[in-house]
C-alpha atoms as a PDB file:
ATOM      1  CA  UNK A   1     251.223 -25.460  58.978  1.00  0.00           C
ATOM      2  CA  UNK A   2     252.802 -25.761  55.650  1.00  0.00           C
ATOM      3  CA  UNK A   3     250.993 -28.662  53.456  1.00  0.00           C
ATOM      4  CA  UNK A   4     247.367 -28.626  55.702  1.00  0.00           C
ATOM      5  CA  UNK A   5     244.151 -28.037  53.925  1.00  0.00           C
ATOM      6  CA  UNK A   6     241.248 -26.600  55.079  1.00  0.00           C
ATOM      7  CA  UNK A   7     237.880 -27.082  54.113  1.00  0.00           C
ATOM      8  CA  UNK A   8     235.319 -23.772  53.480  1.00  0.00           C
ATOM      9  CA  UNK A   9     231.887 -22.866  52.499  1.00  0.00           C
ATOM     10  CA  UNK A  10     231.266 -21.293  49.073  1.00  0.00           C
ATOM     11  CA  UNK A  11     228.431 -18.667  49.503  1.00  0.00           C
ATOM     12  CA  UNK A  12     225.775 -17.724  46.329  1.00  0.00           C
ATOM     13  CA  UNK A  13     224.785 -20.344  43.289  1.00  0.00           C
ATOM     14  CA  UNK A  14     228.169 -21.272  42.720  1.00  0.00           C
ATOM     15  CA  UNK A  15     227.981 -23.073  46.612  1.00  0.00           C
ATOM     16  CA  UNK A  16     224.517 -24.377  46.464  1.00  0.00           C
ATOM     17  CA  UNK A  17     225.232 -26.467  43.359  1.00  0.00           C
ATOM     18  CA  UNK A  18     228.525 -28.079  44.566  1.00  0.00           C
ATOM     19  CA  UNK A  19     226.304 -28.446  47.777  1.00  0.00           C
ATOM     20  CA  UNK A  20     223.334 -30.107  46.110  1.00  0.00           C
ATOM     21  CA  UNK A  21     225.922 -32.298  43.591  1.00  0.00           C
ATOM     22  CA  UNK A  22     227.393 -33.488  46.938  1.00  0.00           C
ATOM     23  CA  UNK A  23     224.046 -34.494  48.950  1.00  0.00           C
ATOM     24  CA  UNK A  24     223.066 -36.156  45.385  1.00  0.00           C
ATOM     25  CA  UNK A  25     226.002 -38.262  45.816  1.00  0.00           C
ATOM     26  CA  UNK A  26     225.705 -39.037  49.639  1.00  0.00           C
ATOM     27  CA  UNK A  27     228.834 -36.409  50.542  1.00  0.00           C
ATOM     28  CA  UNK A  28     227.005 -33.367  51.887  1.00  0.00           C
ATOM     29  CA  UNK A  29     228.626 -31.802  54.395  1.00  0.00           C
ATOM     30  CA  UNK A  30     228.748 -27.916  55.665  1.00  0.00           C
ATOM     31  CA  UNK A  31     231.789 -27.380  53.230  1.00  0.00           C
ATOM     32  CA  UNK A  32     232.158 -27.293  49.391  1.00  0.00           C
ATOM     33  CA  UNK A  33     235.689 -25.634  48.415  1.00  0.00           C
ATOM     34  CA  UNK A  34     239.181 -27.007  49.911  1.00  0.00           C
ATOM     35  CA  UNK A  35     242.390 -25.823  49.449  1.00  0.00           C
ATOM     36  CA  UNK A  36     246.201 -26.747  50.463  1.00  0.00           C
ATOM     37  CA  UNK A  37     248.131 -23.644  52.413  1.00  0.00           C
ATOM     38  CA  UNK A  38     251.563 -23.160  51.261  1.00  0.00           C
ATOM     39  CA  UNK A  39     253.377 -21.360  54.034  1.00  0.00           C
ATOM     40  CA  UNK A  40     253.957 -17.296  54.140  1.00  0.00           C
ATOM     41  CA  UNK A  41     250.319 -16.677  54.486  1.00  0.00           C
ATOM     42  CA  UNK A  42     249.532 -18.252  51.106  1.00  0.00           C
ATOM     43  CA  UNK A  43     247.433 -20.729  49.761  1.00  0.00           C
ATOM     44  CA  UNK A  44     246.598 -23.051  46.296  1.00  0.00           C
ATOM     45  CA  UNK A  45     243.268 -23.522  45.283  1.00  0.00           C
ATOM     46  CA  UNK A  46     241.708 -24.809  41.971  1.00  0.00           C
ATOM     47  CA  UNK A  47     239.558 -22.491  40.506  1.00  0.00           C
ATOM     48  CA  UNK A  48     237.252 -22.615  37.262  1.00  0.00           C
ATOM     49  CA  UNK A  49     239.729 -19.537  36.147  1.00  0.00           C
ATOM     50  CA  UNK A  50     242.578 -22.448  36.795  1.00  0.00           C
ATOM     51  CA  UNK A  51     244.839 -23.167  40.287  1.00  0.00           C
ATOM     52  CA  UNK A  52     245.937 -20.064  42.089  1.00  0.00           C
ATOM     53  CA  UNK A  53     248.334 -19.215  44.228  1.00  0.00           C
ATOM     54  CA  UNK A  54     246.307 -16.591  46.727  1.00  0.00           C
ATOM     55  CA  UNK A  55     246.992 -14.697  50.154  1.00  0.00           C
ATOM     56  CA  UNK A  56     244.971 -16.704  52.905  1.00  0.00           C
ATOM     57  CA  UNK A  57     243.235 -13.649  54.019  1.00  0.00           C
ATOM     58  CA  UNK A  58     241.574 -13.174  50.270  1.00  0.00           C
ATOM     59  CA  UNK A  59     240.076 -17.435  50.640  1.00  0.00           C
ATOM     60  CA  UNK A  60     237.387 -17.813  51.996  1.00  0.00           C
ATOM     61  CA  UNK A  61     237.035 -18.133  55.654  1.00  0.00           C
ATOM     62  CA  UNK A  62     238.474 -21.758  56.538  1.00  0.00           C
ATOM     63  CA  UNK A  63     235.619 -23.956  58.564  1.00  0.00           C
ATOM     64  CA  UNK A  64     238.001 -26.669  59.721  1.00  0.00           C
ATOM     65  CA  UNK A  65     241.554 -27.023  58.974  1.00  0.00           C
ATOM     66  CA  UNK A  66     243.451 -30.670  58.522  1.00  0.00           C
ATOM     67  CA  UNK A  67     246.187 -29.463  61.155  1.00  0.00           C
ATOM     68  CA  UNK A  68     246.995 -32.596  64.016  1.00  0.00           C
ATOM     69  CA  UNK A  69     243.779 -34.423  62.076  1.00  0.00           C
ATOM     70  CA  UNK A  70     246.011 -36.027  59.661  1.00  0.00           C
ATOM     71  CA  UNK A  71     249.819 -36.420  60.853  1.00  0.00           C
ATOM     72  CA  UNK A  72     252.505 -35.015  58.250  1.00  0.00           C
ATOM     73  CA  UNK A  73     256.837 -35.015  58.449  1.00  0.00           C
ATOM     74  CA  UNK A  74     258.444 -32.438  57.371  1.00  0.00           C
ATOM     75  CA  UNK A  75     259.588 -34.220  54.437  1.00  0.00           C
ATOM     76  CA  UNK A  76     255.902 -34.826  53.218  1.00  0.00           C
ATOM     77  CA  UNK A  77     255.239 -31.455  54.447  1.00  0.00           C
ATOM     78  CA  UNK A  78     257.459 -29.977  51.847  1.00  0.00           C
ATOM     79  CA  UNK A  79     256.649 -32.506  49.044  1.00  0.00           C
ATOM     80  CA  UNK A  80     253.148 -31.321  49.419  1.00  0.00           C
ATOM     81  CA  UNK A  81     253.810 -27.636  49.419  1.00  0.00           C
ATOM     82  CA  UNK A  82     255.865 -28.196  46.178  1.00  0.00           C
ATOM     83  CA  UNK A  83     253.673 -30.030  44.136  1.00  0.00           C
ATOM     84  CA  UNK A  84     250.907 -27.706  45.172  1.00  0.00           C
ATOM     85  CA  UNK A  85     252.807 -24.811  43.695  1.00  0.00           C
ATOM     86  CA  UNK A  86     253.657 -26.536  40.617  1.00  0.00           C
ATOM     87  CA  UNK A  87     250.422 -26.900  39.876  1.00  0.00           C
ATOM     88  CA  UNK A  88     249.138 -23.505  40.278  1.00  0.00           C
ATOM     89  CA  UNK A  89     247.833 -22.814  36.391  1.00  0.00           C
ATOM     90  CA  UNK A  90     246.388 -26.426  36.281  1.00  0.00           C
ATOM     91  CA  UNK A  91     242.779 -25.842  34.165  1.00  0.00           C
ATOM     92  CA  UNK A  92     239.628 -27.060  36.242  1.00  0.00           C
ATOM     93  CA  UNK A  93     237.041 -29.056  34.484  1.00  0.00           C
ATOM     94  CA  UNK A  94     232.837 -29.441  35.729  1.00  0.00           C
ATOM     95  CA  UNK A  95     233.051 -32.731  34.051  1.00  0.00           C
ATOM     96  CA  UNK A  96     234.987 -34.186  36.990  1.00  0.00           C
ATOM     97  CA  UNK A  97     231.855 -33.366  39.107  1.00  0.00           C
ATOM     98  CA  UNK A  98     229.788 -35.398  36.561  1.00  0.00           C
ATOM     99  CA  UNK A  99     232.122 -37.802  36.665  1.00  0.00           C
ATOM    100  CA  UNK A 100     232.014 -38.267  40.392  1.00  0.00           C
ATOM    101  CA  UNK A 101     227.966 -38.542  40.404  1.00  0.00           C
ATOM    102  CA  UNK A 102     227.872 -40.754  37.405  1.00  0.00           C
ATOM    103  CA  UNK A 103     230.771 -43.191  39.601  1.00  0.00           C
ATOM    104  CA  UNK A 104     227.997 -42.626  42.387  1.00  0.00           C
ATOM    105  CA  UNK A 105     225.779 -44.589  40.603  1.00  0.00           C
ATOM    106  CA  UNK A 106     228.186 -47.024  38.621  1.00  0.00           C
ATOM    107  CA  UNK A 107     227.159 -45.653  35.301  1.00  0.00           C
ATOM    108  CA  UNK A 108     229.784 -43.812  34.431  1.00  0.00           C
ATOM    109  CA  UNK A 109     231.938 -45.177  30.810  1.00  0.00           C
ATOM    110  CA  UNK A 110     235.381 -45.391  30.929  1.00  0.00           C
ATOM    111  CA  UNK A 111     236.479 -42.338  28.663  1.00  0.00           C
ATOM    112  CA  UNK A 112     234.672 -39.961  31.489  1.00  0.00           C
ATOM    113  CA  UNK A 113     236.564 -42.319  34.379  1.00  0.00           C
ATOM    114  CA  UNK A 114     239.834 -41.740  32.304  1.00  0.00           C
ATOM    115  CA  UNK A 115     239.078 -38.174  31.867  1.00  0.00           C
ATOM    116  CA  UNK A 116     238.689 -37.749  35.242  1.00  0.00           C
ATOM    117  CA  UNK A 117     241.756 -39.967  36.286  1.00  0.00           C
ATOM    118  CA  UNK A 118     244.301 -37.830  34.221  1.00  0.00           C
ATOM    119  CA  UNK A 119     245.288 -34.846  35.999  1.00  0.00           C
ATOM    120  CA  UNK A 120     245.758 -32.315  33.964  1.00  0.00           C
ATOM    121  CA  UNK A 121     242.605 -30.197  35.554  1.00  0.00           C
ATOM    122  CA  UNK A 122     241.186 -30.826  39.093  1.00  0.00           C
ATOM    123  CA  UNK A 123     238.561 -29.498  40.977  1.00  0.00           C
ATOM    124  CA  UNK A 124     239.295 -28.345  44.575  1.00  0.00           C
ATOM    125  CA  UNK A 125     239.394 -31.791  46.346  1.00  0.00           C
ATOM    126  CA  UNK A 126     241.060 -33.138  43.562  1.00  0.00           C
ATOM    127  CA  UNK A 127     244.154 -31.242  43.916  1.00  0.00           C
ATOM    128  CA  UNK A 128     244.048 -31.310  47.627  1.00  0.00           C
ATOM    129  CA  UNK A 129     244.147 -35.012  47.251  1.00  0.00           C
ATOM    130  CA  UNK A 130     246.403 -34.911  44.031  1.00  0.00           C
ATOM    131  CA  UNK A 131     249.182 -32.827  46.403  1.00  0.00           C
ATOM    132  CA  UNK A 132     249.053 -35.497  48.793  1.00  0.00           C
ATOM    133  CA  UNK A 133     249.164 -38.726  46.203  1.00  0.00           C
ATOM    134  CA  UNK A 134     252.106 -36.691  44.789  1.00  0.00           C
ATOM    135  CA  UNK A 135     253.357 -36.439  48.610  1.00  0.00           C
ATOM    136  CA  UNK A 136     253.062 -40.037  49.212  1.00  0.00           C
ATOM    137  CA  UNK A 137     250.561 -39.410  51.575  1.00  0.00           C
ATOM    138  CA  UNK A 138     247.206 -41.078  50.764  1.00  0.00           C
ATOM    139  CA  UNK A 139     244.041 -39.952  52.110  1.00  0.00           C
ATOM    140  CA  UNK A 140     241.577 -42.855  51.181  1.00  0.00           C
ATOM    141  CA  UNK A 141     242.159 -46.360  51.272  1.00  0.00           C
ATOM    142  CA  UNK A 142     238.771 -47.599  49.937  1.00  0.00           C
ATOM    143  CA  UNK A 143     239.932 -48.110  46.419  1.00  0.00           C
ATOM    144  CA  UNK A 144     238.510 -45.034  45.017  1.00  0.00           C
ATOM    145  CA  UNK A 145     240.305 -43.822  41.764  1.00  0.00           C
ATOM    146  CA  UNK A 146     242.647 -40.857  41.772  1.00  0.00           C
ATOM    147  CA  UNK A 147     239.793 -37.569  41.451  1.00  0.00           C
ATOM    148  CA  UNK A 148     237.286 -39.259  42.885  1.00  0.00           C
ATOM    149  CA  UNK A 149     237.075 -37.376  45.554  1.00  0.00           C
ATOM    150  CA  UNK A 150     234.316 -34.557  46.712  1.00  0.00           C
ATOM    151  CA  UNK A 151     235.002 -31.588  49.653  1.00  0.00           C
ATOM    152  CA  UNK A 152     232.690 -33.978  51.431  1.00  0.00           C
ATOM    153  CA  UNK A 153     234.690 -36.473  51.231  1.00  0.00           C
ATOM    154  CA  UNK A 154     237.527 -34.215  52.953  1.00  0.00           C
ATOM    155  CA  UNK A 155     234.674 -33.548  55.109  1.00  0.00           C
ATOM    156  CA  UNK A 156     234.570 -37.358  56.527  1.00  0.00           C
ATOM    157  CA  UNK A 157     238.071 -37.424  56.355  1.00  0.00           C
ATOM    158  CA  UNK A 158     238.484 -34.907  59.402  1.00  0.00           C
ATOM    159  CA  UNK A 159     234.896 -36.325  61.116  1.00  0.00           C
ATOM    160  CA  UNK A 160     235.096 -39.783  61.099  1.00  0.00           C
ATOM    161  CA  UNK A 161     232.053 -41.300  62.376  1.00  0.00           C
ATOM    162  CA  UNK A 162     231.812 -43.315  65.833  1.00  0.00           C
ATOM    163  CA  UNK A 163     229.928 -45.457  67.042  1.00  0.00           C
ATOM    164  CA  UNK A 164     229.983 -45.611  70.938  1.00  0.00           C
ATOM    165  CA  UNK A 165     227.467 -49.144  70.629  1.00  0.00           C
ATOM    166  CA  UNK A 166     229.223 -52.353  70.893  1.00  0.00           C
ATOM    167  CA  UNK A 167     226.290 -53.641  68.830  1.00  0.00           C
ATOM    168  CA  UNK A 168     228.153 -55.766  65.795  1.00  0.00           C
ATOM    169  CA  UNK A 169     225.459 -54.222  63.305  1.00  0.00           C
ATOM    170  CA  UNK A 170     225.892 -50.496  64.373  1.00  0.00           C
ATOM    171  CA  UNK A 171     229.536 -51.684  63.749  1.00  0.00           C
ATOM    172  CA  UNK A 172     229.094 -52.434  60.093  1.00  0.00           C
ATOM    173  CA  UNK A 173     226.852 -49.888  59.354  1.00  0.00           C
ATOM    174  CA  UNK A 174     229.167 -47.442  60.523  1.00  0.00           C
ATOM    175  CA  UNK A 175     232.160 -48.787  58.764  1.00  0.00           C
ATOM    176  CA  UNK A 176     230.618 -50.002  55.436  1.00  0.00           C
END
């Protein structure tokens, strides 16, 4: 539906960097591109060329989509289609994946976390979770700044992990 994202796999160099950036920073997952679909067979995706606006057919091939994973209104719905279409043009920036590796390992200075913070260019995750900021719907509670967020992360969004022990200490390590 109108304002779900789906999560894909990016085939050639391109894929196994964003996949090896990801594992580096404890997100590695089967996916390393997301982007928001739009309604009429359309979707928005950030792109090092900038956002697009594309036909879902010419994306790459969806692995799992955020439909009945994460529950939407109408209302939220729209705000997220609009916001993803007004930033279609928005420039991308690799520095936002440095940023989010450097944050892995608390070194990162505060001109890079500002950098990264201000959204005038996002990465695919970034705008997927910029749409839904924008939406008033927010996707991670853990205190994360705005951008820092990886296709992984999306990932373990939609697969939350369970623990089916009642052991207290399985508990913890499974929830942080």
């Amino acid at each position: 539906m109108p304002g779900d994202f789906a999560l894909t796999r990016i085939s050639g160099l391109t894929g196994r960097l964003v996949d090896a950036g990801q594992r580096l920073v404890g997100d590695g997952s089967p996916v390393q591109h997301a982007f928001v679909y739009v309604g009429d067979g359309q979707i928005v995706q950030a792109m090092p060329s900038g956002a697009e606006l594309i036909r879902l057919e010419d994306a790459s091939e969806p692995v799992v989509w955020s439909s009945g994973k994460i529950m939407l209104t109408a209302t939220e719905r729209a705000r997220i289609v609009a916001h993803a279409i007004w930033l279609v043009g928005t420039p991308y920036s690799f520095l936002d994946y440095a940023s989010i590796g450097l944050a892995h390992f608390r070194i990162r200075p505060r001109w890079v976390r500002d950098f990264v913070a201000d959204s005038g260019h996002l990465i695919c995750s970034q705008l997927v979770d910029e749409v839904y900021l924008r939406a008033g719907v927010y996707l991670f509670d853990d205190g994360r700044l705005p951008g820092d967020v990886t296709p992984g992360d999306l990932w373990k969004l939609l697969h939350p992990k369970r623990v089916t022990s009642t052991d207290p200490q399985m508990w913890r390590l499974a929830h942080g």
